[in-house]
N, C-alpha and C. Protein backbone atom coordinates (compact mmCIF):
# COMPACT_ATOMS: atom_id res chain seq x y z
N UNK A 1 173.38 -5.84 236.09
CA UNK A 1 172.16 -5.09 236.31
C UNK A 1 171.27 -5.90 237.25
N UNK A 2 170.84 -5.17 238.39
CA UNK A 2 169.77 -6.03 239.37
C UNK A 2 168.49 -6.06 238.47
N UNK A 3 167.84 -6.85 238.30
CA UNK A 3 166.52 -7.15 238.11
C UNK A 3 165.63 -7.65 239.50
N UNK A 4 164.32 -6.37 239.26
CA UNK A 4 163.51 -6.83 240.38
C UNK A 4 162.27 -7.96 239.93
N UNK A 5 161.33 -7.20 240.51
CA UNK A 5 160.03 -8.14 240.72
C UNK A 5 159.16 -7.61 239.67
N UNK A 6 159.51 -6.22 239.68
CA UNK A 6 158.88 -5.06 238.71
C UNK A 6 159.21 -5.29 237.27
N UNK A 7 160.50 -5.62 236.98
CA UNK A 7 161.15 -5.73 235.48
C UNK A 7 160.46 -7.09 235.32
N UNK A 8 160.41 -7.81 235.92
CA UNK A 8 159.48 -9.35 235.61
C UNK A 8 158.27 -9.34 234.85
N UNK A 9 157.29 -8.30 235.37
CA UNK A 9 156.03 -8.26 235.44
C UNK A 9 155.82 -7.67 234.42
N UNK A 10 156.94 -6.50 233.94
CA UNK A 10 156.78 -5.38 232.76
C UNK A 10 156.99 -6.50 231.63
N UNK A 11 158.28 -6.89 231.64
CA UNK A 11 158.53 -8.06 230.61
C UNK A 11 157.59 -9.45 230.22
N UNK A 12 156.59 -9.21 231.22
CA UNK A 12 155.40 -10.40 231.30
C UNK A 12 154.23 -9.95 230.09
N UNK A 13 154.01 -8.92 230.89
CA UNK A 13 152.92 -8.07 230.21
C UNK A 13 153.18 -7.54 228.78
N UNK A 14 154.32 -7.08 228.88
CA UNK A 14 154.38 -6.25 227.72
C UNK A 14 154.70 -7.77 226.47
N UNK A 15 155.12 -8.65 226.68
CA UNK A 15 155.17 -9.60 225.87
C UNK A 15 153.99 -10.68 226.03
N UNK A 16 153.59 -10.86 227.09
CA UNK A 16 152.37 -12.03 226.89
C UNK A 16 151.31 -11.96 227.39
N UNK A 17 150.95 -10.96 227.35
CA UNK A 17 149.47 -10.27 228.07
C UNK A 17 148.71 -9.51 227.33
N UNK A 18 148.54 -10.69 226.11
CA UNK A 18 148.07 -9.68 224.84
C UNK A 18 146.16 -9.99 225.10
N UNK A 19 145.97 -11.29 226.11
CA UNK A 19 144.23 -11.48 225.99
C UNK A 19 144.21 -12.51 225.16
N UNK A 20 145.69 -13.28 223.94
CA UNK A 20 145.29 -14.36 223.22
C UNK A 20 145.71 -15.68 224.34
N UNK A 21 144.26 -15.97 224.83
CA UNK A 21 145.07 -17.29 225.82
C UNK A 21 144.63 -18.65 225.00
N UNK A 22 144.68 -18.90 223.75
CA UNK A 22 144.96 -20.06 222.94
C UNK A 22 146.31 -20.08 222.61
N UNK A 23 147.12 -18.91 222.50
CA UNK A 23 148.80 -18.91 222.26
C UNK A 23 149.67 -18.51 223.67
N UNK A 24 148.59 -19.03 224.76
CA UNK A 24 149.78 -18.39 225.96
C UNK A 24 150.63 -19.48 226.36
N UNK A 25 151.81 -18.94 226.58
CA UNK A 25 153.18 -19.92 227.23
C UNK A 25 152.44 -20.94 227.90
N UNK A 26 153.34 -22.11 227.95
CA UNK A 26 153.07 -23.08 229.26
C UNK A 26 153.88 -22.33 230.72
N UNK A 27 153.51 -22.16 231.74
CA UNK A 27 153.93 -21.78 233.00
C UNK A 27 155.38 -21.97 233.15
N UNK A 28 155.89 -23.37 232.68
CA UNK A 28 157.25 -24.10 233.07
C UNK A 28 157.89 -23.46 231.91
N UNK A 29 157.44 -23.18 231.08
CA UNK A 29 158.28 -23.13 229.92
C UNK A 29 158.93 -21.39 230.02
N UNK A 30 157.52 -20.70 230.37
CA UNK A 30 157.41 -19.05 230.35
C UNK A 30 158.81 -18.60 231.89
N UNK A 31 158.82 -20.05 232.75
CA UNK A 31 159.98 -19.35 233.76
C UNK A 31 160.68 -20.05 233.46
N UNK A 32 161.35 -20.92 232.74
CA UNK A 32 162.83 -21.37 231.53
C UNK A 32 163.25 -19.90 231.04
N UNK A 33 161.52 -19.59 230.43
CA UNK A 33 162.80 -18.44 229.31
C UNK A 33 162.83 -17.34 230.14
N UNK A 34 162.18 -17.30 231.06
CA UNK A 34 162.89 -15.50 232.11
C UNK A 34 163.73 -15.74 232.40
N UNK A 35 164.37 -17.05 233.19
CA UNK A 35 165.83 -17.51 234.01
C UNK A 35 166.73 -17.39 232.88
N UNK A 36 166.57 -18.15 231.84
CA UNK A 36 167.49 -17.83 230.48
C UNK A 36 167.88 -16.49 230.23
N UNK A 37 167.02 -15.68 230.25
CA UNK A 37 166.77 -13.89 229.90
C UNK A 37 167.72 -13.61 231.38
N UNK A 38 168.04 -14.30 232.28
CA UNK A 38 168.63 -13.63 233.41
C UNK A 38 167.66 -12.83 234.19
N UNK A 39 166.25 -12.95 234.21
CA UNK A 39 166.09 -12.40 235.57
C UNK A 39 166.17 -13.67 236.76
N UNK A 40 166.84 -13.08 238.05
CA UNK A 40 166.92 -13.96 238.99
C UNK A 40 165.48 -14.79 239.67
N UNK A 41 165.57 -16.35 239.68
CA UNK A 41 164.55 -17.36 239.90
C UNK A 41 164.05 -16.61 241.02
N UNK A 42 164.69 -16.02 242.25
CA UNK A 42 163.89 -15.63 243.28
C UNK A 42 162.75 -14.10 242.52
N UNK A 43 163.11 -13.48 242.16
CA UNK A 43 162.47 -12.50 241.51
C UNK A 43 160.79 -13.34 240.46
N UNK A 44 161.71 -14.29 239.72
CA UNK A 44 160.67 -14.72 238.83
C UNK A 44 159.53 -15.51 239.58
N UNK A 45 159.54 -16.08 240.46
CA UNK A 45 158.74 -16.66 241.75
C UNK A 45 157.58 -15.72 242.43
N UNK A 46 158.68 -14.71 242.66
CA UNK A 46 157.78 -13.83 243.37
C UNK A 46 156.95 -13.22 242.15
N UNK A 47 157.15 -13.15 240.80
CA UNK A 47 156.01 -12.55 239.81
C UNK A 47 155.13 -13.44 239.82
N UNK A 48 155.18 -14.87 239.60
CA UNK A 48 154.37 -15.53 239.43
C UNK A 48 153.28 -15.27 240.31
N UNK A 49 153.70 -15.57 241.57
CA UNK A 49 153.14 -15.87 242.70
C UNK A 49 152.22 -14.05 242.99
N UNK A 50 152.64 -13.10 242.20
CA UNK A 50 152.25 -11.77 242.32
C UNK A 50 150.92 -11.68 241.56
N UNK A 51 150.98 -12.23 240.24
CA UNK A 51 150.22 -12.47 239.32
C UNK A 51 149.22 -13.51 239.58
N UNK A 52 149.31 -14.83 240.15
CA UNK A 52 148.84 -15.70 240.60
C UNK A 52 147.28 -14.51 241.64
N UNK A 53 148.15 -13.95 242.59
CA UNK A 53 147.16 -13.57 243.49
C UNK A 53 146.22 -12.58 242.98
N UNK A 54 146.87 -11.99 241.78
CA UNK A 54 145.65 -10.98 240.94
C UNK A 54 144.85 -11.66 240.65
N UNK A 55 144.91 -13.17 239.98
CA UNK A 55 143.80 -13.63 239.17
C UNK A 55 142.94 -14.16 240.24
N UNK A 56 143.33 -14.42 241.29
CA UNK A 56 142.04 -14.69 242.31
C UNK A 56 141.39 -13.58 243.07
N UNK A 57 141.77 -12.42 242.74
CA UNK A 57 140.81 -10.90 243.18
C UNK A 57 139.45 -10.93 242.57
N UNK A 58 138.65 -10.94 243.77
CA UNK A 58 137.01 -10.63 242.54
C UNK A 58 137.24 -9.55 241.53
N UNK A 59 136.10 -10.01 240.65
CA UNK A 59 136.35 -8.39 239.75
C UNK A 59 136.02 -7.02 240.28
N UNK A 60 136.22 -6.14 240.01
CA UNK A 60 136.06 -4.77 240.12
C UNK A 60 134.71 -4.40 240.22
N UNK A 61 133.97 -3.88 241.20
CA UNK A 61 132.95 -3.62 240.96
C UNK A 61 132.84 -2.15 240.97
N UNK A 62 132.63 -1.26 239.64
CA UNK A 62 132.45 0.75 240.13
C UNK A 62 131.64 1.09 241.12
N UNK A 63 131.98 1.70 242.26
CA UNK A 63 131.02 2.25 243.03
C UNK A 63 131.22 4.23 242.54
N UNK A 64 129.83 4.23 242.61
CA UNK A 64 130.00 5.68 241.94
C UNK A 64 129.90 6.96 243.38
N UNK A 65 130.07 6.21 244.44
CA UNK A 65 130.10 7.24 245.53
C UNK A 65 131.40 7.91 245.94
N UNK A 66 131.69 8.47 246.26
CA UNK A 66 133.30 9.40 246.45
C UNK A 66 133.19 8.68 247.74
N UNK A 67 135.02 8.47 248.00
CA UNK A 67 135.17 7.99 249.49
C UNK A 67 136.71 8.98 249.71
N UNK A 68 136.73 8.43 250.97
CA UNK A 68 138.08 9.35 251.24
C UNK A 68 139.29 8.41 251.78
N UNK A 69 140.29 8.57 251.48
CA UNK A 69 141.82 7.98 251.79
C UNK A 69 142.90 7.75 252.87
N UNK A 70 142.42 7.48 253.86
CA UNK A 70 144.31 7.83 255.13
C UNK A 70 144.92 6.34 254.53
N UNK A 71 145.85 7.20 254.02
CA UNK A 71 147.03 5.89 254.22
C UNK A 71 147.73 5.81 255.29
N UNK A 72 147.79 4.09 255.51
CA UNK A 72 148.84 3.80 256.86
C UNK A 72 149.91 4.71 256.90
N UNK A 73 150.71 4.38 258.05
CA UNK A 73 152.55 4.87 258.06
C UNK A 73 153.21 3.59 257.15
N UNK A 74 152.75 2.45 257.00
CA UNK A 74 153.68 1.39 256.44
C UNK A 74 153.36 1.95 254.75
N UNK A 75 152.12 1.89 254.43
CA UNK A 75 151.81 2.54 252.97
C UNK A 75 151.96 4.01 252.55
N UNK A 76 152.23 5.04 253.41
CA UNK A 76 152.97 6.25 253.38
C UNK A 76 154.90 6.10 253.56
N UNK A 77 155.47 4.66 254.06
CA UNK A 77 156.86 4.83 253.40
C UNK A 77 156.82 4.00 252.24
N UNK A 78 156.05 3.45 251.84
CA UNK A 78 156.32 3.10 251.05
C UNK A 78 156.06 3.65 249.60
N UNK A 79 154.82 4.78 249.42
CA UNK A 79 154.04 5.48 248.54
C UNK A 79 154.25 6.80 248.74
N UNK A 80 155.50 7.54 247.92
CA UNK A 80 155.73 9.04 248.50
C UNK A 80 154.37 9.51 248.01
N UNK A 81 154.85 10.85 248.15
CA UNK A 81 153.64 12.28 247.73
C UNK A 81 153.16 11.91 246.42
N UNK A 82 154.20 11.99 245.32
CA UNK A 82 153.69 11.95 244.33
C UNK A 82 153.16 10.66 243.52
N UNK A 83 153.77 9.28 244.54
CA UNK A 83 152.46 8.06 244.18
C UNK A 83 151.46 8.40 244.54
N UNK A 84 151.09 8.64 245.99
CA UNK A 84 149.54 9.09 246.23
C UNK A 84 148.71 10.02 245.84
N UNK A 85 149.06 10.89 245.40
CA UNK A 85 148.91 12.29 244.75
C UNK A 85 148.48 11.56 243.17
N UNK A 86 149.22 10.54 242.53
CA UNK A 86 149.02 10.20 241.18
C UNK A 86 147.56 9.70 241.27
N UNK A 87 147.69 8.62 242.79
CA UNK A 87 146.43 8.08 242.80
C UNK A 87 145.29 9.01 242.83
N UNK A 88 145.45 9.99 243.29
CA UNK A 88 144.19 10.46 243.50
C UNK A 88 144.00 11.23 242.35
N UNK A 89 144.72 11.66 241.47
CA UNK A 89 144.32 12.40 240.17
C UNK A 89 143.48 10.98 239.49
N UNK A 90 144.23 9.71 239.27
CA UNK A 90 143.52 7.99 238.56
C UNK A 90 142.32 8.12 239.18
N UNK A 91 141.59 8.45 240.62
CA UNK A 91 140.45 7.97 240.75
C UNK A 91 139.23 9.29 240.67
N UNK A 92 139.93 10.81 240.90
CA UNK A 92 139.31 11.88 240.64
C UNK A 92 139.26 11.88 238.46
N UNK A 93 139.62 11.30 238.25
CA UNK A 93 139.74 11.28 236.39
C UNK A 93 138.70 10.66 236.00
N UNK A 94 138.68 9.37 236.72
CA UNK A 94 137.49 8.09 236.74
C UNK A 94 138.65 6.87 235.92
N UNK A 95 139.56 7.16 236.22
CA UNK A 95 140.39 5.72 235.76
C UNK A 95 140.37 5.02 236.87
N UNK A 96 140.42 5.32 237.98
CA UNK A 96 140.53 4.51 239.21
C UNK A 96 139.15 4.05 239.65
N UNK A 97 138.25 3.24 240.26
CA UNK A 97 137.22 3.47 240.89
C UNK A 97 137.95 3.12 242.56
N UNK A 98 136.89 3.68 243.49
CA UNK A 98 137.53 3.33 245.05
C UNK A 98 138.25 1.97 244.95
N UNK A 99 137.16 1.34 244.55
CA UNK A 99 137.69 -0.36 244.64
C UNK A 99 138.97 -0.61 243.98
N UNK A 100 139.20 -0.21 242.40
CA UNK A 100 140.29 -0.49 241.81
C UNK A 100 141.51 0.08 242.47
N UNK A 101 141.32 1.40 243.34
CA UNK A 101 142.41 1.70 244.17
C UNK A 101 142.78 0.90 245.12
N UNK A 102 142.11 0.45 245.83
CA UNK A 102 142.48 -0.60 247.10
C UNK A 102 142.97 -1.62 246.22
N UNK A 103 142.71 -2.05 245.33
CA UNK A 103 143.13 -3.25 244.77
C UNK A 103 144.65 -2.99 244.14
N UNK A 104 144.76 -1.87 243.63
CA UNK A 104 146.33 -1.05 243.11
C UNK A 104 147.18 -1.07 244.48
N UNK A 105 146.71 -0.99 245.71
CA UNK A 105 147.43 -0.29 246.67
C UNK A 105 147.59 -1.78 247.98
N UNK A 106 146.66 -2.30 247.84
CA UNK A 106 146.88 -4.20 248.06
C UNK A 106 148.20 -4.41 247.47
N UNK A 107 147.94 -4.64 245.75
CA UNK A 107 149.09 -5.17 245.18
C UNK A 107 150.63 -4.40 244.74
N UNK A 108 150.49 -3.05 245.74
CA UNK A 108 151.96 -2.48 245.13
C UNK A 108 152.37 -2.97 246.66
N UNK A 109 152.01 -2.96 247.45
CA UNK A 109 152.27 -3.57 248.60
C UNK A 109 153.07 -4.88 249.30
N UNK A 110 152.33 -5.87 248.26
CA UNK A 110 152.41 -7.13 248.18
C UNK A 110 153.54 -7.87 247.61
N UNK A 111 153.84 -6.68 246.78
CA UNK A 111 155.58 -6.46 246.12
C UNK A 111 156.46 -6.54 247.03
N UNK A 112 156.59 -5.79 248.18
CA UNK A 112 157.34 -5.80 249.08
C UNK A 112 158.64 -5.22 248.45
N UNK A 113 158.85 -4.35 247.67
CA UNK A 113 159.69 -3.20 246.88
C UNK A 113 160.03 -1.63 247.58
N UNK A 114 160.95 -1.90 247.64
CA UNK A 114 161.23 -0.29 248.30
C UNK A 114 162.10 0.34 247.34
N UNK A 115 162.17 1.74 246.84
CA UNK A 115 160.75 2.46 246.74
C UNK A 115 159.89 2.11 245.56
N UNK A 116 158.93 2.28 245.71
CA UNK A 116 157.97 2.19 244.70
C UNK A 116 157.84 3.51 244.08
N UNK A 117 158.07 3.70 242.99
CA UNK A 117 158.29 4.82 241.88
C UNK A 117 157.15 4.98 241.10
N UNK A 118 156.95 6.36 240.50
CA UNK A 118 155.45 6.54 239.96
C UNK A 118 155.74 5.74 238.39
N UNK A 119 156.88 5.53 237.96
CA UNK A 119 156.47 4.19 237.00
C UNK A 119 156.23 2.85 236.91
N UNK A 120 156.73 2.60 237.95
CA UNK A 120 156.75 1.31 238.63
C UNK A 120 154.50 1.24 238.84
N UNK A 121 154.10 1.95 239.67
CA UNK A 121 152.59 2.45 240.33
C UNK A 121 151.99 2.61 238.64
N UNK A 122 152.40 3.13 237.94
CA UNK A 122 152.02 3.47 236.40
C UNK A 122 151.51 1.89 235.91
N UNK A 123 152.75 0.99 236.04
CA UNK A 123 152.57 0.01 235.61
C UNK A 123 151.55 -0.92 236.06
N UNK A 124 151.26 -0.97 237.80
CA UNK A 124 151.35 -1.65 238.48
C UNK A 124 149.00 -1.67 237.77
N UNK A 125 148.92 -0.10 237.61
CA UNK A 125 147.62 0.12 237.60
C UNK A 125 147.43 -0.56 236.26
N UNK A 126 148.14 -0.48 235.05
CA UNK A 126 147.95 -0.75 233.56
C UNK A 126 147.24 -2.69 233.87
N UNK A 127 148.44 -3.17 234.87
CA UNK A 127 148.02 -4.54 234.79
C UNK A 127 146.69 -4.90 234.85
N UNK A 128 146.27 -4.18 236.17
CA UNK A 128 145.19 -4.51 236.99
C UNK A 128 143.98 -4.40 236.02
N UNK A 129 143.80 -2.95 235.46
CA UNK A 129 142.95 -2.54 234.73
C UNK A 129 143.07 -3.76 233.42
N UNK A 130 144.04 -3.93 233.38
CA UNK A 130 143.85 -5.03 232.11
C UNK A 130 143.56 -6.36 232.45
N UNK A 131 143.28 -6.51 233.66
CA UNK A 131 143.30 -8.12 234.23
C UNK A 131 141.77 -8.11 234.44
N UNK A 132 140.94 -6.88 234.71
CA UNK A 132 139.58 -6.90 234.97
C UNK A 132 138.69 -6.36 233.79
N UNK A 133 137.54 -7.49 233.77
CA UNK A 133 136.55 -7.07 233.07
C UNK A 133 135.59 -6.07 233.23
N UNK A 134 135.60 -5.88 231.85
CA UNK A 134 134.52 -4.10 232.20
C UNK A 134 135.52 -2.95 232.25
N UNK A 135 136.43 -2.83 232.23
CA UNK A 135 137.44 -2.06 232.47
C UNK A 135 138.62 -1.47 230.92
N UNK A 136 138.14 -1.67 229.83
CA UNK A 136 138.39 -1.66 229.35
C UNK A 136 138.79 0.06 228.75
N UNK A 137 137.40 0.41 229.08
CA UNK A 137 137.52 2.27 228.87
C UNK A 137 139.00 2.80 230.04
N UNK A 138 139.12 2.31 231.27
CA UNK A 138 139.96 3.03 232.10
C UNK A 138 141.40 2.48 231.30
N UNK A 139 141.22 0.86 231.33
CA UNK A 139 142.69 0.63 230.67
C UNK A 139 143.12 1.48 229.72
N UNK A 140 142.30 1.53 228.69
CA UNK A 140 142.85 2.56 227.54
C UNK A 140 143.77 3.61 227.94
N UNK A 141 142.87 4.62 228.90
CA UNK A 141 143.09 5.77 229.40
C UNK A 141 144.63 5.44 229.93
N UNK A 142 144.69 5.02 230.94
CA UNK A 142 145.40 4.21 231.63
C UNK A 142 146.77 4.03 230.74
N UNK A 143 146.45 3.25 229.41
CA UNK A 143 147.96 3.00 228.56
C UNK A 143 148.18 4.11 228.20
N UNK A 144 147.37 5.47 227.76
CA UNK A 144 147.65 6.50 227.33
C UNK A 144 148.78 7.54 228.19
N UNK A 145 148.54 6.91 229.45
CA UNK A 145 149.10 8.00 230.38
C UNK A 145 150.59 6.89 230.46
N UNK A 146 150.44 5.79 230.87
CA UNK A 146 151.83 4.91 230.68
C UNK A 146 153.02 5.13 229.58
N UNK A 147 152.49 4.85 228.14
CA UNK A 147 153.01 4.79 226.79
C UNK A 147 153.17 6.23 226.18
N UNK A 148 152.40 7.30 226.76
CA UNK A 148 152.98 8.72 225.96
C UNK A 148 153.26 9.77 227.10
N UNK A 149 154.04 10.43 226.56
CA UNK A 149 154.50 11.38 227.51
C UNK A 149 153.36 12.27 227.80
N UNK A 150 153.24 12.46 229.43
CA UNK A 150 152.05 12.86 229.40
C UNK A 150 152.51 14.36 230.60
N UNK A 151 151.77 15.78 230.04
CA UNK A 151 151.81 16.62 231.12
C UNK A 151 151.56 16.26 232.70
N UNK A 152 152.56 17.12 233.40
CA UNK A 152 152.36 17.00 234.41
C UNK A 152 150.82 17.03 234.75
N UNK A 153 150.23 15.89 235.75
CA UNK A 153 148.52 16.22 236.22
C UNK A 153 149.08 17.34 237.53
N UNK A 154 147.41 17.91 237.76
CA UNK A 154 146.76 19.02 238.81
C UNK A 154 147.13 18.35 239.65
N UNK A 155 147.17 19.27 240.95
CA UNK A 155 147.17 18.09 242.41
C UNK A 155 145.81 18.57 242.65
């Protein structure tokens, strides 16, 4: 089974991204046990180093003004219809703010993953929202739409 950059990050989060950082891994120790687990060192590098660059993003600040969207040609092959389309239901909902989108669309980027899949983008938002303060109401929302099966959204 290939393991990407994506299965890294899910397996990060979903096991040590609980907010208790008096019980978090040591760094050296936390990429022992992924390489052990078999995801490949080049993969586990690039999470670190993925994660690394989230925690130096300022925080989120809501701007409550509506803005509008052209995505590049490099971020349109990489983000079909229905990633961008997701996004814009996340920031028309109020899970997204403008800012938290650029910051979602920075870091699905930064992956350097082809294609990027609306679970993969699912995930990618759960992190973010959970990595920033104040954000706690969207995360919720946010895991709700990740963790349960959720109707198709409006376009």
């Amino acid at each position: 089974m290939k393991e990407n950059v994506f299965d890294v990050l899910i397996y990060l989060f979903q096991n040590y991204m609980d907010g208790d950082e008096e019980h978090s891994p040591d760094p050296d120790a936390l990429r022992d046990e992924l390489l052990e687990a078999g995801f490949p060192g080049k993969e586990v590098s690039r999470a670190f180093e993925w994660l690394e660059s989230l925690a130096e993003q300022p925080p989120i600040r809501s701007l409550s003004s509506p803005s509008f969207r052209v995505f590049s040609h490099q971020e349109k092959s990489r983000l079909d219809t229905e990633c961008r389309g997701f996004l814009m239901f996340l920031e028309q909902s109020g899970i997204l703010t403008s800012t938290s989108r650029e910051l979602v669309i920075d870091r699905l980027m930064a992956l350097h993953e082809d294609p990027i899949t609306l679970e993969n983008l699912k995930w990618v938002v759960l992190m973010i929202l959970f990595s920033q303060p104040s954000e706690e109401a969207a995360y919720a929302r946010m895991e709700n739409l990740v963790y349960d099966a959720v109707p198709e959204y409006l376009h």
